[in-house]
N, C-alpha and C. Protein backbone atom coordinates (compact mmCIF):
# COMPACT_ATOMS: atom_id res chain seq x y z
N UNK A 1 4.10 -6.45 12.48
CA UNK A 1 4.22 -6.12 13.89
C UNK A 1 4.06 -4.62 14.08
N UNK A 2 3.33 -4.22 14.91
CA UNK A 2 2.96 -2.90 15.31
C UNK A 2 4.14 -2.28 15.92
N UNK A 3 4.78 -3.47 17.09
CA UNK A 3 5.51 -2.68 18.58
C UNK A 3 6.63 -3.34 18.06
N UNK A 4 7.75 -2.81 17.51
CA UNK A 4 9.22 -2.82 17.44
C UNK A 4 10.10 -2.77 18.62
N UNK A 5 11.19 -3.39 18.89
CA UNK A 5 12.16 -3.36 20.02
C UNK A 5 13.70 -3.04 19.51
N UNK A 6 13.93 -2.39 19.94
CA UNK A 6 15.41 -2.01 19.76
C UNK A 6 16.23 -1.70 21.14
N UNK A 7 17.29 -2.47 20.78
CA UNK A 7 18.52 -2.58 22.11
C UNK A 7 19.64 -2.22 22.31
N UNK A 8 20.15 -1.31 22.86
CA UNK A 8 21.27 -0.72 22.93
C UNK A 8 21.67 -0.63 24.22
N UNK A 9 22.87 -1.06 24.47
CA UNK A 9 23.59 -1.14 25.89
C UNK A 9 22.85 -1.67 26.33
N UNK A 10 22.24 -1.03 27.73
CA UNK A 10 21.39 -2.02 28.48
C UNK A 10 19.87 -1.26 28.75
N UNK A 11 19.81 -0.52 27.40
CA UNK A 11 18.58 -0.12 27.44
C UNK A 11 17.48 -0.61 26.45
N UNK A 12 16.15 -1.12 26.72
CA UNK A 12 15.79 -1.96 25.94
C UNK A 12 14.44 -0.98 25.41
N UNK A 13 14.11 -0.47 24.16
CA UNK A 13 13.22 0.13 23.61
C UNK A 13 12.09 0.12 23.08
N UNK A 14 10.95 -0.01 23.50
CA UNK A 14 9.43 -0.55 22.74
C UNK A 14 8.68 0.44 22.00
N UNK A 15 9.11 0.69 20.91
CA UNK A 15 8.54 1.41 20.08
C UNK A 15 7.07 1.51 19.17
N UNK A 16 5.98 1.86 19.75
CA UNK A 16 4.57 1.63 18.99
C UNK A 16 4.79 2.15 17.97
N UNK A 17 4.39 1.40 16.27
CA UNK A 17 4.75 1.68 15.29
C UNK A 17 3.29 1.51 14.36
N UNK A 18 2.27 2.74 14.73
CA UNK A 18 1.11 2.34 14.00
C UNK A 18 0.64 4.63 13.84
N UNK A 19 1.93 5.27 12.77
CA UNK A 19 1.61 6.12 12.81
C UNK A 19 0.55 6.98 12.03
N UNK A 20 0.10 6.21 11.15
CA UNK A 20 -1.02 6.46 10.66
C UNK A 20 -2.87 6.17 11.25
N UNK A 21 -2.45 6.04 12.72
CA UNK A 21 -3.51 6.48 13.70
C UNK A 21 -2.72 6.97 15.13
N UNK A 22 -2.13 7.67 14.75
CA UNK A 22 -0.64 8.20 16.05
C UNK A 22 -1.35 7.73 16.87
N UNK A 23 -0.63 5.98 16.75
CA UNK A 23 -0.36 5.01 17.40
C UNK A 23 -1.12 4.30 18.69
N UNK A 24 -2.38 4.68 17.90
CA UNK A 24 -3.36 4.35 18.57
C UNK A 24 -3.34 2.83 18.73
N UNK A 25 -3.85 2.16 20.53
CA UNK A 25 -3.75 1.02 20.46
C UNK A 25 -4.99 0.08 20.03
N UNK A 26 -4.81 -0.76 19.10
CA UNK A 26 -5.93 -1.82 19.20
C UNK A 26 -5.34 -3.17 20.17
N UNK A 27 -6.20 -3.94 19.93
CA UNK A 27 -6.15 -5.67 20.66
C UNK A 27 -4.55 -6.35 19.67
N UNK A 28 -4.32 -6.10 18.96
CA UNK A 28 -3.02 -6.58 18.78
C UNK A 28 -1.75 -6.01 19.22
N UNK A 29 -2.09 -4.62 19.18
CA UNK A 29 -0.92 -4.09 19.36
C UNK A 29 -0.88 -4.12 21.27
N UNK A 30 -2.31 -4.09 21.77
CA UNK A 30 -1.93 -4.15 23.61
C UNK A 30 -0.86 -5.34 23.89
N UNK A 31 -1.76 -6.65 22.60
CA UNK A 31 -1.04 -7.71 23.06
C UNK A 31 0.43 -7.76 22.80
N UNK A 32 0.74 -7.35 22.31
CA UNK A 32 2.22 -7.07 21.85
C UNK A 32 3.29 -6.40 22.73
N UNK A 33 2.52 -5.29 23.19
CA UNK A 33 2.92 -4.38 24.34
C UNK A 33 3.06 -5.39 25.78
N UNK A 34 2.20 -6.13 25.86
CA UNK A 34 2.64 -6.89 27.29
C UNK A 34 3.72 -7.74 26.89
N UNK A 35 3.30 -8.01 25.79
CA UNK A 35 4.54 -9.63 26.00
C UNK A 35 5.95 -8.58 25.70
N UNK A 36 6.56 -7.47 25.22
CA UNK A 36 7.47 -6.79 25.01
C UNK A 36 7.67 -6.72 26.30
N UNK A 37 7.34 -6.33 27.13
CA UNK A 37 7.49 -5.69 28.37
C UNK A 37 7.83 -7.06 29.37
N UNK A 38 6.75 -8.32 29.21
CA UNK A 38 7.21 -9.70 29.71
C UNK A 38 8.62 -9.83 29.35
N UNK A 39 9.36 -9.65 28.03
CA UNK A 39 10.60 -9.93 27.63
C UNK A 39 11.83 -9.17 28.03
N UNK A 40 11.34 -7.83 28.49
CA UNK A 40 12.12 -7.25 29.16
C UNK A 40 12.28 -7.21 30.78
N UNK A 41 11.06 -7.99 31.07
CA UNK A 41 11.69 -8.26 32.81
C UNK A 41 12.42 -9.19 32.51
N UNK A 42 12.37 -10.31 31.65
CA UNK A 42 12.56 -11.47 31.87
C UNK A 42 14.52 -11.16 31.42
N UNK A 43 14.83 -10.00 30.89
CA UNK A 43 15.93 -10.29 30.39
C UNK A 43 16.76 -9.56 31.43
N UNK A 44 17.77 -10.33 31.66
CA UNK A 44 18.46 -9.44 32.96
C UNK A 44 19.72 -9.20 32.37
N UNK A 45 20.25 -8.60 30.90
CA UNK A 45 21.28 -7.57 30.06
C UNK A 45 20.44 -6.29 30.37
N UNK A 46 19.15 -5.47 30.62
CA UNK A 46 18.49 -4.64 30.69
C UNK A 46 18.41 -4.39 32.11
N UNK A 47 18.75 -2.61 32.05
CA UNK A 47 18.40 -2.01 33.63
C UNK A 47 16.90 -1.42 33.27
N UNK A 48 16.69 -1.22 31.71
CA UNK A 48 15.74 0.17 31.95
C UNK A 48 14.98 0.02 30.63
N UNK A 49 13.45 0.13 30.31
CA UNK A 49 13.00 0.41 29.14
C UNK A 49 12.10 1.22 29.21
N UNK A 50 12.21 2.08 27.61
CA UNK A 50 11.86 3.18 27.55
C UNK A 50 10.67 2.78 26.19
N UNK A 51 9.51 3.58 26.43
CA UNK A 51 8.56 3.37 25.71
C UNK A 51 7.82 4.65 24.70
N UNK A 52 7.83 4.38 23.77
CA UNK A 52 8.17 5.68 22.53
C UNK A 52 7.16 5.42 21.55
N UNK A 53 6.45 6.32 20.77
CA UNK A 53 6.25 6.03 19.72
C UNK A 53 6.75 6.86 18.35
N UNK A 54 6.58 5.82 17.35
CA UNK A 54 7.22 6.27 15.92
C UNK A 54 6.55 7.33 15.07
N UNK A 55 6.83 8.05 14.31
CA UNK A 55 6.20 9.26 13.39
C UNK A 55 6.06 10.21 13.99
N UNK A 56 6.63 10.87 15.54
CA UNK A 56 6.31 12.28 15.91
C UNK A 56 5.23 11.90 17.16
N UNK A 57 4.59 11.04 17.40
CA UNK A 57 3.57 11.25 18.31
C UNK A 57 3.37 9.89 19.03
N UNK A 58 3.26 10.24 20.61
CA UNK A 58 3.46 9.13 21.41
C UNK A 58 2.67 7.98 21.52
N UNK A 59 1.08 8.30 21.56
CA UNK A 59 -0.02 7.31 21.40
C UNK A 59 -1.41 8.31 22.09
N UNK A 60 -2.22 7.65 21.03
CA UNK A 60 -3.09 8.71 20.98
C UNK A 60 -4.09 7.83 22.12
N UNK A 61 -3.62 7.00 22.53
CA UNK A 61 -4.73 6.43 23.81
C UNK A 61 -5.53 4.92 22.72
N UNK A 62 -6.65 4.18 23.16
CA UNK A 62 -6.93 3.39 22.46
C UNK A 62 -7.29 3.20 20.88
N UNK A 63 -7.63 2.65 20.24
CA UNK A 63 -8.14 2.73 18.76
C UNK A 63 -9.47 2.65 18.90
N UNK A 64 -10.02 4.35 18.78
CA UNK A 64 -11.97 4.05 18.94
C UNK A 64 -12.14 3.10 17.52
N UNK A 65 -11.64 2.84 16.25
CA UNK A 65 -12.14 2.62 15.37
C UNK A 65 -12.12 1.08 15.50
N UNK A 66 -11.10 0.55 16.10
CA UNK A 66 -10.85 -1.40 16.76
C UNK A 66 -12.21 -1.49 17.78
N UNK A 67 -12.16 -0.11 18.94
CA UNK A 67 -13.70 -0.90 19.88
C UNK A 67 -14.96 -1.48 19.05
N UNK A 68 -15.00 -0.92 17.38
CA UNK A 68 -16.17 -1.30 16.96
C UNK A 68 -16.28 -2.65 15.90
N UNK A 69 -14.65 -3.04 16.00
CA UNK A 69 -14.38 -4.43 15.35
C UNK A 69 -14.30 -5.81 16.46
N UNK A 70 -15.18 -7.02 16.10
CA UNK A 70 -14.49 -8.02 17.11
C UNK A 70 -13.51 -8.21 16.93
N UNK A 71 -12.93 -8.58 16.11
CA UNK A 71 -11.39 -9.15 15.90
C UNK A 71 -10.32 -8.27 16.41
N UNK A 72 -10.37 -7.09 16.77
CA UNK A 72 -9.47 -5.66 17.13
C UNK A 72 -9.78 -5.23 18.57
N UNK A 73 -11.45 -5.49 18.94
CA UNK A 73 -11.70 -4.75 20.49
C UNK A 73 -10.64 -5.31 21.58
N UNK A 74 -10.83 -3.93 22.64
CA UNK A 74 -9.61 -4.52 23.58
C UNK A 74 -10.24 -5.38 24.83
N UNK A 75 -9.35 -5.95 25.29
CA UNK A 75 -9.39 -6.65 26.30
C UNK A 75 -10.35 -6.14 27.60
N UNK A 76 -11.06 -6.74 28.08
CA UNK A 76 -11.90 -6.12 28.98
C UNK A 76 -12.03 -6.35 30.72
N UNK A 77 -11.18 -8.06 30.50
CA UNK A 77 -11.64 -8.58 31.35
C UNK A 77 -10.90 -8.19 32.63
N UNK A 78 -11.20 -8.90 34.04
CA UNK A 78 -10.75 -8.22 35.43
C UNK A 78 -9.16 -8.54 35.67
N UNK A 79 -9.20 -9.65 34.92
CA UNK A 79 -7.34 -10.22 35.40
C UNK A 79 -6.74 -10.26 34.23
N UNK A 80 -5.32 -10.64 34.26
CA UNK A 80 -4.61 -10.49 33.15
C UNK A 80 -3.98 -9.41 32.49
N UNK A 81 -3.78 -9.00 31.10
CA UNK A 81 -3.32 -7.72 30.54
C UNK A 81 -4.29 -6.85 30.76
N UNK A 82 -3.86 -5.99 30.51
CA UNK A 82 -4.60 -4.87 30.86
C UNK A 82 -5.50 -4.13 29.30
N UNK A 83 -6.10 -3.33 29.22
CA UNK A 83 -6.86 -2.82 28.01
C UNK A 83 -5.73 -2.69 26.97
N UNK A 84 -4.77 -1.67 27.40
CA UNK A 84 -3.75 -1.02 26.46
C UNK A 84 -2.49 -1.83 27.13
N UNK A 85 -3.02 -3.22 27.40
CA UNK A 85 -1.89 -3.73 27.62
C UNK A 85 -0.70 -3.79 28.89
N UNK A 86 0.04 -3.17 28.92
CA UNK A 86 0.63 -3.87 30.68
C UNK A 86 0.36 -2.73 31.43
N UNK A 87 -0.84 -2.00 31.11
CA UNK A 87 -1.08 -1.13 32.50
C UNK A 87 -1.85 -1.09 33.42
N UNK A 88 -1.89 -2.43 33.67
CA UNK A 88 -2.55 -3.28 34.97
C UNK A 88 -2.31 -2.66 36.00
N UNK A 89 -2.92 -2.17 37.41
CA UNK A 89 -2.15 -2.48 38.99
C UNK A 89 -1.94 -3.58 39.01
C-alpha cells in the first residue's frame, strides 16, 4: 500500500508513502487516495483529515514515469475520481 492512514482522536491522517519518487502519484496510489478519503466521510468519529506525505516531501504532483506505463497511467476520464485522485470539482 502506497497511502497509509493513521487515527488519532478525531483526526484521521492519509499519508502518501512512495518516498523514493517524493511521492509522486501513479494510478494506484490516486486510487487509494479516493477511497481513503471515501472512508473518511463515511466515518463520523472524524471532524478533520489531514493529508501528508512521508520522507520529508509532500508530493511531487503525478508520476511522469506511470503516464508511460498502461498498468500505472492515470485516470483520464470526465466523471468519477479524479487524475490524482479525489480532486475532482
Amino acid at each position: 500500500m502506497t497511502i497509509e492512514i493513521e487515527k488519532k482522536d478525531r483526526v484521521f491522517t492519509i499519508i502518501i508513502n512512495r518516498p523514493e519518487v517524493r511521492n509522486a502519484i501513479d494510478r494506484s496510489c490516486a486510487d487509494q487516495l479516493a477511497d481513503a478519503f471515501r472512508t473518511f466521510e463515511a466515518d463520523v468519529d472524524f471532524d478533520v483529515a489531514v493529508l501528508c506525505g512521508a520522507g520529508g516531501n509532500f508530493c511531487a504532483g503525478a508520476d511522469l514515469e506511470a503516464i508511460s506505463d498502461p498498468d500505472r497511467v492515470l485516470r483520464f476520464e470526465e466523471s468519477g475520481d479524479a487524475p490524482l485522485g479525489p480532486s475532482r470539482n
